[in-house]
Protein backbone atom coordinates (compact mmCIF):
# COMPACT_ATOMS: atom_id res chain seq x y z
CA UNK A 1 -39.41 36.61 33.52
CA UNK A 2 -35.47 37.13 34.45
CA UNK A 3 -34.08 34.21 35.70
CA UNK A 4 -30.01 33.19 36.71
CA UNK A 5 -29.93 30.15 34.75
CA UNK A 6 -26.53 27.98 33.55
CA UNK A 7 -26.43 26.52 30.28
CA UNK A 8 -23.88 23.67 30.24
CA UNK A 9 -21.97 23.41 33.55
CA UNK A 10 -18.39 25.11 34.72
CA UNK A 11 -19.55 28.23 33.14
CA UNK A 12 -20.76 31.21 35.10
CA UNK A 13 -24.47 31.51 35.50
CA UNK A 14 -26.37 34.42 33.80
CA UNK A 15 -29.29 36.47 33.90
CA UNK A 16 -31.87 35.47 30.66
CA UNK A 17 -35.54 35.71 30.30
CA UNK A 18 -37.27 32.34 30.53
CA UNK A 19 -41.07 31.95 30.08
CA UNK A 20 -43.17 32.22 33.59
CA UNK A 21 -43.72 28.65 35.16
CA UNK A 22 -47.15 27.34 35.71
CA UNK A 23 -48.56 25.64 38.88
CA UNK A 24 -49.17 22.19 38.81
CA UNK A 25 -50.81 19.87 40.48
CA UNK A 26 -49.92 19.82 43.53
CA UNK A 27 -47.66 23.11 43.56
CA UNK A 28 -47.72 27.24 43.78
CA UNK A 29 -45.97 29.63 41.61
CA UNK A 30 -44.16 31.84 44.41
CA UNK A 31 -43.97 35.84 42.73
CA UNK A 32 -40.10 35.33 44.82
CA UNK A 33 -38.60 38.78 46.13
CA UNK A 34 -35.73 37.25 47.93
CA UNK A 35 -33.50 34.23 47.91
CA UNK A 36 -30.05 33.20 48.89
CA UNK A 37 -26.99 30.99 47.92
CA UNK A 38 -26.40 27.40 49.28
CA UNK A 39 -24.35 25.13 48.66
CA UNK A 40 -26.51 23.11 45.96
CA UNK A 41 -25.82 26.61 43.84
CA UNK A 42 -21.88 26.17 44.13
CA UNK A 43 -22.03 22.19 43.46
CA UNK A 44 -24.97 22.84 40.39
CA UNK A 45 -22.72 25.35 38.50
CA UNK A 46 -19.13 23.21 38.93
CA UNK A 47 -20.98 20.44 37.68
CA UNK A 48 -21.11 17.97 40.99
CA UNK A 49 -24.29 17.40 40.68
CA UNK A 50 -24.64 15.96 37.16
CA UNK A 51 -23.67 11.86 37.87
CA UNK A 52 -26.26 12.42 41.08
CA UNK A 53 -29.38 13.16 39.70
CA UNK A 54 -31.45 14.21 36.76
CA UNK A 55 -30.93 17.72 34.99
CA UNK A 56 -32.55 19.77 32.38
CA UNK A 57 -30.92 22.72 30.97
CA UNK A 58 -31.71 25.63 31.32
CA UNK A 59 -30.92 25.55 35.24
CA UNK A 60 -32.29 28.13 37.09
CA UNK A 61 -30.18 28.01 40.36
CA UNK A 62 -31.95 29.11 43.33
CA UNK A 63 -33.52 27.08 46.73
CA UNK A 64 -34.10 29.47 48.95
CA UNK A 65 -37.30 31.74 48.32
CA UNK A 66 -39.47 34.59 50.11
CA UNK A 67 -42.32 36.02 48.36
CA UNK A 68 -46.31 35.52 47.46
CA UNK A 69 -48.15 33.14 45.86
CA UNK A 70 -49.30 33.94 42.56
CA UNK A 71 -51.23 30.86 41.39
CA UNK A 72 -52.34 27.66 43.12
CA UNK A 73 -52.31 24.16 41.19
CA UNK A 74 -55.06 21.68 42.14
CA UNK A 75 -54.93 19.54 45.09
CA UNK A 76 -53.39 22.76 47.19
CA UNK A 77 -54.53 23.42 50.67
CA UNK A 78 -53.60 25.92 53.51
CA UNK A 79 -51.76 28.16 50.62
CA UNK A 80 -53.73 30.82 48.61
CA UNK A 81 -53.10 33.71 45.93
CA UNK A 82 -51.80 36.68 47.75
CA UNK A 83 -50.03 34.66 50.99
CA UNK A 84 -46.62 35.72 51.82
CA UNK A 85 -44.83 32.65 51.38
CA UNK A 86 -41.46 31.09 52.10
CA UNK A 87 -39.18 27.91 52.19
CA UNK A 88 -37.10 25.83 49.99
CA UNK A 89 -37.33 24.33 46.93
CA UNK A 90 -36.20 20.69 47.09
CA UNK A 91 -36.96 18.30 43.90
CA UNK A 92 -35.49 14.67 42.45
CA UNK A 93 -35.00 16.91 39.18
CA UNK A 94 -32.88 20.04 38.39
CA UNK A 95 -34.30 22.56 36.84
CA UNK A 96 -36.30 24.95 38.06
CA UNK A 97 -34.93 27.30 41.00
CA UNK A 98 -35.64 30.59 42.99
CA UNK A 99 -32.80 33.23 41.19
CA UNK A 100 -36.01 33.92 39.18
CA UNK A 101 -38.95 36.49 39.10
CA UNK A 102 -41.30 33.66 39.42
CA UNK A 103 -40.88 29.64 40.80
CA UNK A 104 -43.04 26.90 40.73
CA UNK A 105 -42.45 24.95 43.59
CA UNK A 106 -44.36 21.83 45.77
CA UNK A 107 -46.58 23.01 48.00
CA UNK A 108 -45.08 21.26 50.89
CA UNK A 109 -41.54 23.19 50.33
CA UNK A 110 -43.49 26.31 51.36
CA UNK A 111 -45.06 27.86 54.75
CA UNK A 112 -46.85 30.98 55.43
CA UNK A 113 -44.74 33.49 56.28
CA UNK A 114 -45.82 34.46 60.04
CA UNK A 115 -45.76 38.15 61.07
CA UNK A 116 -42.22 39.27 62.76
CA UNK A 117 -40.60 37.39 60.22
CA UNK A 118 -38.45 40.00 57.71
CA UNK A 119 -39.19 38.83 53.98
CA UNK A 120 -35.43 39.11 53.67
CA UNK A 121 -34.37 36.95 56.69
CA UNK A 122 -37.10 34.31 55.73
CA UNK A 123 -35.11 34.08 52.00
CA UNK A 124 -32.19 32.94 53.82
CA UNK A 125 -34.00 30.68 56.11
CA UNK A 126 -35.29 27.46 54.89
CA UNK A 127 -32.00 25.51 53.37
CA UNK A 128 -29.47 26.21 56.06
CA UNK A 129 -31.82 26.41 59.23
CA UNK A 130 -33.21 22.95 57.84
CA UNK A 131 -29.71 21.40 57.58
CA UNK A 132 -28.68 23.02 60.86
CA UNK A 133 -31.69 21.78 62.36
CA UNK A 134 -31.72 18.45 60.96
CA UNK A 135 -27.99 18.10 62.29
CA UNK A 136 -28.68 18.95 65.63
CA UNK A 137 -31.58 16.49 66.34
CA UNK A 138 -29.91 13.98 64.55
CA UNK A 139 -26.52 14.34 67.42
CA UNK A 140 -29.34 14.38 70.28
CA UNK A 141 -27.12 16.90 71.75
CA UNK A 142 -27.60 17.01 76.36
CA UNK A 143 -26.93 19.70 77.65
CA UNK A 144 -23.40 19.77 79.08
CA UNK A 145 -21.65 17.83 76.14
CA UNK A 146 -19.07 19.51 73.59
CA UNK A 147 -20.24 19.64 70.17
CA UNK A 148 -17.08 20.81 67.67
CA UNK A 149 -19.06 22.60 63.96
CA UNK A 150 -16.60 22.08 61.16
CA UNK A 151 -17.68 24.60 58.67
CA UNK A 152 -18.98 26.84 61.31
CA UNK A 153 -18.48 30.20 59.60
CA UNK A 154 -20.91 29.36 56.48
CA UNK A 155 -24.73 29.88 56.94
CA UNK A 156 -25.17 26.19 58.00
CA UNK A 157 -23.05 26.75 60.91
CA UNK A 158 -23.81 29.65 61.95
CA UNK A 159 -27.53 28.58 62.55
CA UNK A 160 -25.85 25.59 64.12
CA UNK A 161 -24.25 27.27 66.92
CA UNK A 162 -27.08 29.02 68.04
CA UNK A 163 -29.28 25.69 68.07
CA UNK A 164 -27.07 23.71 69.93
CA UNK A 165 -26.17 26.48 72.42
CA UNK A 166 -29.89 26.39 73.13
CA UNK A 167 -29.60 22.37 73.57
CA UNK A 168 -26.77 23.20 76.61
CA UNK A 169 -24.01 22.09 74.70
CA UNK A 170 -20.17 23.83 74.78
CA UNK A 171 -19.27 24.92 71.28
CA UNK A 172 -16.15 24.45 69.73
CA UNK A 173 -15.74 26.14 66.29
CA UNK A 174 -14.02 26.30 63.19
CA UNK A 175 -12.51 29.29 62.13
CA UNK A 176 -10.00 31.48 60.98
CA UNK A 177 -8.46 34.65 63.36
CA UNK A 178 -9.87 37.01 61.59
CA UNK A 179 -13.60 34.98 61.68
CA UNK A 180 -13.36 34.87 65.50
CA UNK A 181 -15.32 37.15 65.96
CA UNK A 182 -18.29 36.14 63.20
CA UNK A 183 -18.62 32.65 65.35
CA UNK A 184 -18.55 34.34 68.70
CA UNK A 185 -21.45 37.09 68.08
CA UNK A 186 -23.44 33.16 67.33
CA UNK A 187 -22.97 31.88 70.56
CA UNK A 188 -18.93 29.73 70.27
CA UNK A 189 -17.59 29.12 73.44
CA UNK A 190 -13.92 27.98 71.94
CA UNK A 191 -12.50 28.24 68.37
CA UNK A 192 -10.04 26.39 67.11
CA UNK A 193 -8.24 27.28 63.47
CA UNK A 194 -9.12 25.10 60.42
CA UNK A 195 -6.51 26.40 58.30
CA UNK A 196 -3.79 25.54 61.13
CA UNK A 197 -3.61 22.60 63.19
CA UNK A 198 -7.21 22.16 63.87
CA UNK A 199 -6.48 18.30 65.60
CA UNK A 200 -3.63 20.28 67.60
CA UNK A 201 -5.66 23.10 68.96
CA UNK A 202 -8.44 20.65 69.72
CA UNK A 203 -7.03 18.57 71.65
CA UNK A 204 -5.11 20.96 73.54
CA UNK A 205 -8.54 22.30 74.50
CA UNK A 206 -10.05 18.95 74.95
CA UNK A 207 -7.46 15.86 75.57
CA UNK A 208 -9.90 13.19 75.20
CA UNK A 209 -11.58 14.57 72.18
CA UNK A 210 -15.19 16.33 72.17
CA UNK A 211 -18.45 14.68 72.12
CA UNK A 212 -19.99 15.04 68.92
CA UNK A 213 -19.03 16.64 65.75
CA UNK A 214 -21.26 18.37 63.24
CA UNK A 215 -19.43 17.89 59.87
CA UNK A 216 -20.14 20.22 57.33
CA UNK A 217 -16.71 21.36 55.56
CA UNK A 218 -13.28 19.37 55.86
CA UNK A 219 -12.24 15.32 56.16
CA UNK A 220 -14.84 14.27 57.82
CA UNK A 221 -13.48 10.93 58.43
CA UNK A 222 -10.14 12.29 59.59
CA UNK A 223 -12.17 14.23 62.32
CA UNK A 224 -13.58 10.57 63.77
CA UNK A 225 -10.64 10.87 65.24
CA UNK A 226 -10.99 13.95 67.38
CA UNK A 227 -14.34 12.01 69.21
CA UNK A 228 -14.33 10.60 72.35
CA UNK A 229 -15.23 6.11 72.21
CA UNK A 230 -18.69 5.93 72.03
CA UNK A 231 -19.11 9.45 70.48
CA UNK A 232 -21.22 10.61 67.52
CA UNK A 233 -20.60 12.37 64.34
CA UNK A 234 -23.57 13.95 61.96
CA UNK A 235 -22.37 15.02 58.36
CA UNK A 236 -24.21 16.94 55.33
CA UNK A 237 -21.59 15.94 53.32
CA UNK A 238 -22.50 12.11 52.94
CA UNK A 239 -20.21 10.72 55.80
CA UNK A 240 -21.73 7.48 57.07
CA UNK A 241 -21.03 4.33 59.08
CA UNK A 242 -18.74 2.70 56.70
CA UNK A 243 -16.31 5.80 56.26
CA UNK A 244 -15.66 5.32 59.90
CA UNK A 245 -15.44 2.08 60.47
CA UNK A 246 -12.62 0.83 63.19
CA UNK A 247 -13.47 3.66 64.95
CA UNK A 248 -15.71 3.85 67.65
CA UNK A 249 -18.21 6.64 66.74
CA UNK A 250 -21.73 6.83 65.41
CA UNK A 251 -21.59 8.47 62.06
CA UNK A 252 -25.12 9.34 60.78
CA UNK A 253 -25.05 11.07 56.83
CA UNK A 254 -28.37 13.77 57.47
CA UNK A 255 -29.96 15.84 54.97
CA UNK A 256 -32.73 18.47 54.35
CA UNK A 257 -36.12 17.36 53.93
CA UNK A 258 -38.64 20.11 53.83
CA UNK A 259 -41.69 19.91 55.75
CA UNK A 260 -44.62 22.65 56.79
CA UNK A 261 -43.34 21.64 61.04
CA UNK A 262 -40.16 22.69 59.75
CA UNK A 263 -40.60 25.92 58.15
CA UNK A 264 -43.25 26.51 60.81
CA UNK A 265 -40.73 25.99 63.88
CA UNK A 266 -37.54 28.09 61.89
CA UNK A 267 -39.51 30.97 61.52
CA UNK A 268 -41.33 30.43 65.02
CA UNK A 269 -37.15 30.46 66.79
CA UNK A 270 -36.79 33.65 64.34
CA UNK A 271 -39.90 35.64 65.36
CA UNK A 272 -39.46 34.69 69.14
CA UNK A 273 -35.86 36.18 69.27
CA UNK A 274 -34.12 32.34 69.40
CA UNK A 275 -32.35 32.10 66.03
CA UNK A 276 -30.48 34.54 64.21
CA UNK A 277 -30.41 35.16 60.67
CA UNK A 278 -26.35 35.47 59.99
CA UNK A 279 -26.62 37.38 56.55
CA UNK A 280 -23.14 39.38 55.86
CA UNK A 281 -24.35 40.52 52.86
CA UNK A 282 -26.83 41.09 49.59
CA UNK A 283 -26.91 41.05 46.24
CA UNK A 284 -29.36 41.37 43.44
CA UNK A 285 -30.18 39.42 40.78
CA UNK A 286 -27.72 40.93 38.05
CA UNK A 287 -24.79 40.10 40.68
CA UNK A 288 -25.94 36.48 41.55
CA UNK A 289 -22.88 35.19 39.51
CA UNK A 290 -20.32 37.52 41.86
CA UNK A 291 -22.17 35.87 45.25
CA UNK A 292 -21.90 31.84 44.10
CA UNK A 293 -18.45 32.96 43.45
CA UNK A 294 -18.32 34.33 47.04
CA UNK A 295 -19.87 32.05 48.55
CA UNK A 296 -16.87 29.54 46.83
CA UNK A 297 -14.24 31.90 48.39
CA UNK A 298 -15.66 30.82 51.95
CA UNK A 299 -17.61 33.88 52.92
CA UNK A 300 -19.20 34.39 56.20
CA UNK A 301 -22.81 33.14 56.85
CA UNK A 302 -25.61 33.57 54.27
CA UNK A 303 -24.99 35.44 51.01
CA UNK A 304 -29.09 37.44 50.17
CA UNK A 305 -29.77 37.83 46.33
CA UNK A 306 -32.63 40.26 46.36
CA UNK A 307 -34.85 39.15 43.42
C-alpha cells in the first residue's frame, strides 16, 4: 500500500509503499479514503515528539481517517467488514497513521459513519472537533460569559467558535485582518489581532479582562493575564496550574481522548446542521508533504488529504 511515512525526523515526509497492516486484537483495518493534517503531523515530522513518547520508524503520519472497514480483529463489536467508518487514531506508540491506503487502528478510535455525514467532512472531524470539544466542556462555558480562542483561525478553533457560540458565550478571536472574515463566517463576535497588540486590543474591548480563555496557539501563561480574578483558562498545549501560579485563574491542561459518545455526538452536531466543517482546502496523497508544510505557515481551518 502507499503510505506518507518519515524516515528519521526534520526531513520532509514521503510517499513509499509499506506492507498492508493487519487487525489485531482488539482493532479494524480502516480501507481510509480521506484524512487531514493536525497538529501531531507538524510536531511528528520536526521531531517534538521524540523525548515524549515511543517511536518506530517508518512513521506513517496521519490521525484523522474516513473510510470502511476491511478486516475485524477478535474481540470487535458494533464494527463490521464493509461499515463506513471514521475517527481518530490515538496510540501510546508512533507508528502507524492514516496518510495511508490502509490503517489499523483500535476499535474504540472509530464510529460508524451516520448518513448526512460527507466522507470528506468526517476525515477532518475527529482530532480537532475532539480537542474543540474537550476544551469547551472543560471551561463550563454559561451562557453570557466572554470566552477569548487563541489560535482561532486553525481547525481547532474554528470548531471552537461554533461550540461555544452554541453554549451562549461572546467570542473574542484571534486573528489577522485579512482572517477576519474566516472567524466571522464561524460565529466571532469581536477579533482582536495576534500579530499586533493582542493584550492592547483586548482590553480596549474588555477592561477587566474576559472570562475564560481557550489556549491553543501563543504564551499561554502571558494570556493569564488578560482573565478576569476567579477566571478560567483551558490549554491543548500543556498549560496547567503551576504555569499560572500567583495568578488567580483556573488553568486546566485538556487533551483528546477518543471515545464512540464522542465521535457519535461530532458527527450527530454535523448531520443536524450545528457544527461546521471549516476545510479551506484538499490535497492528495502525493501533496501531503506541501499541506504539513501549510498547515506550519498558519493556514486557515482544516487542511483534507484525499487518500
Amino acid at each position: 500500500m502507499r503510505a506518507v511515512v518519515i524516515d528519521e525526523f526534520n526531513t520532509d515526509p514521503r510517499v513509499r509503499k509499506l506492507p498492508s497492516p493487519d487487525a489485531g486484537d482488539g482493532e479494524i483495518v480502516v480501507d481510509v479514503d480521506y484524512s487531514s493534517v493536525n497538529g501531531m503531523d507538524l510536531f511528528t515530522c520536526n521531531g517534538m515528539v521524540q523525548h515524549m513518547m515511543p517511536y518506530q520508524f517508518p512513521i506513517t503520519l496521519g490521525r484523522d481517517f474516513a473510510g470502511t472497514v476491511s478486516a475485524v480483529g477478535a474481540g470487535v463489536s458494533g464494527l463490521a467488514v464493509g461499515d463506513p467508518v471514521f475517527g481518530m487514531l490515538v496510540t501510546a506508540h508512533l507508528h502507524g497513521g492514516t496518510f495511508a491506503e490502509r490503517a489499523s487502528v483500535p476499535a474504540y478510535c472509530a464510529a460508524k459513519r451516520p448518513h448526512g455525514l460527507d466522507p470528506e467532512d468526517a476525515g477532518a472531524l475527529g482530532l480537532a472537533g475532539g480537542a474543540a470539544r474537550a476544551s469547551v466542556d472543560a471551561l463550563g462555558l454559561c451562557p453570557g460569559e466572554t470566552v477569548l480562542i487563541c489560535g482561532a483561525t486553525g481547525g481547532v478553533g474554528a470548531f471552537a467558535i461554533q461550540m461555544a457560540k452554541r453554549r451562549g458565550a461572546t467570542v473574542v478571536a484571534t486573528a489577522r485582518p485579512e482572517q477576519a472574515d474566516f472567524v466571522e463566517r464561524f460565529g466571532a463576535d469581536e477579533i482582536v489581532d495576534y500579530s499586533s497588540d493582542l493584550a492592547g486590543e483586548l482590553r480596549a474591548l474588555h477592561p477587566d479582562g474576559v472570562d475564560c480563555i481557550i489556549h491553543l496557539a501563543g504564551d499561554g501563561i502571558a494570556l493569564a493575564d488578560l482573565i478576569v480574578p476567579g477566571g478560567r483558562l483551558v490549554s491543548t498545549l500543556g498549560v496547567g496550574p503551576e504555569a499560572v501560579a500567583g495568578h488567580d485563574v483556573r488553568a486546566t491542561p485538556v487533551m483528546t481522548i477518543p471515545s464512540l459518545g464522542l465521535l457519535e455526538g461530532l458527527a450527530n452536531e454535523v448531520v443536524q446542521g450545528d457544527l461546521r466543517v471549516p476545510i479551506t482546502h484538499r490535497y492528495s496523497l502525493d501533496e501531503a508533504a506541501q499541506a504539513i508544510r501549510d498547515f506550519g505557515a498558519s493556514a486557515l481551518g482544516k487542511l483534507g488529504v484525499t487518500v
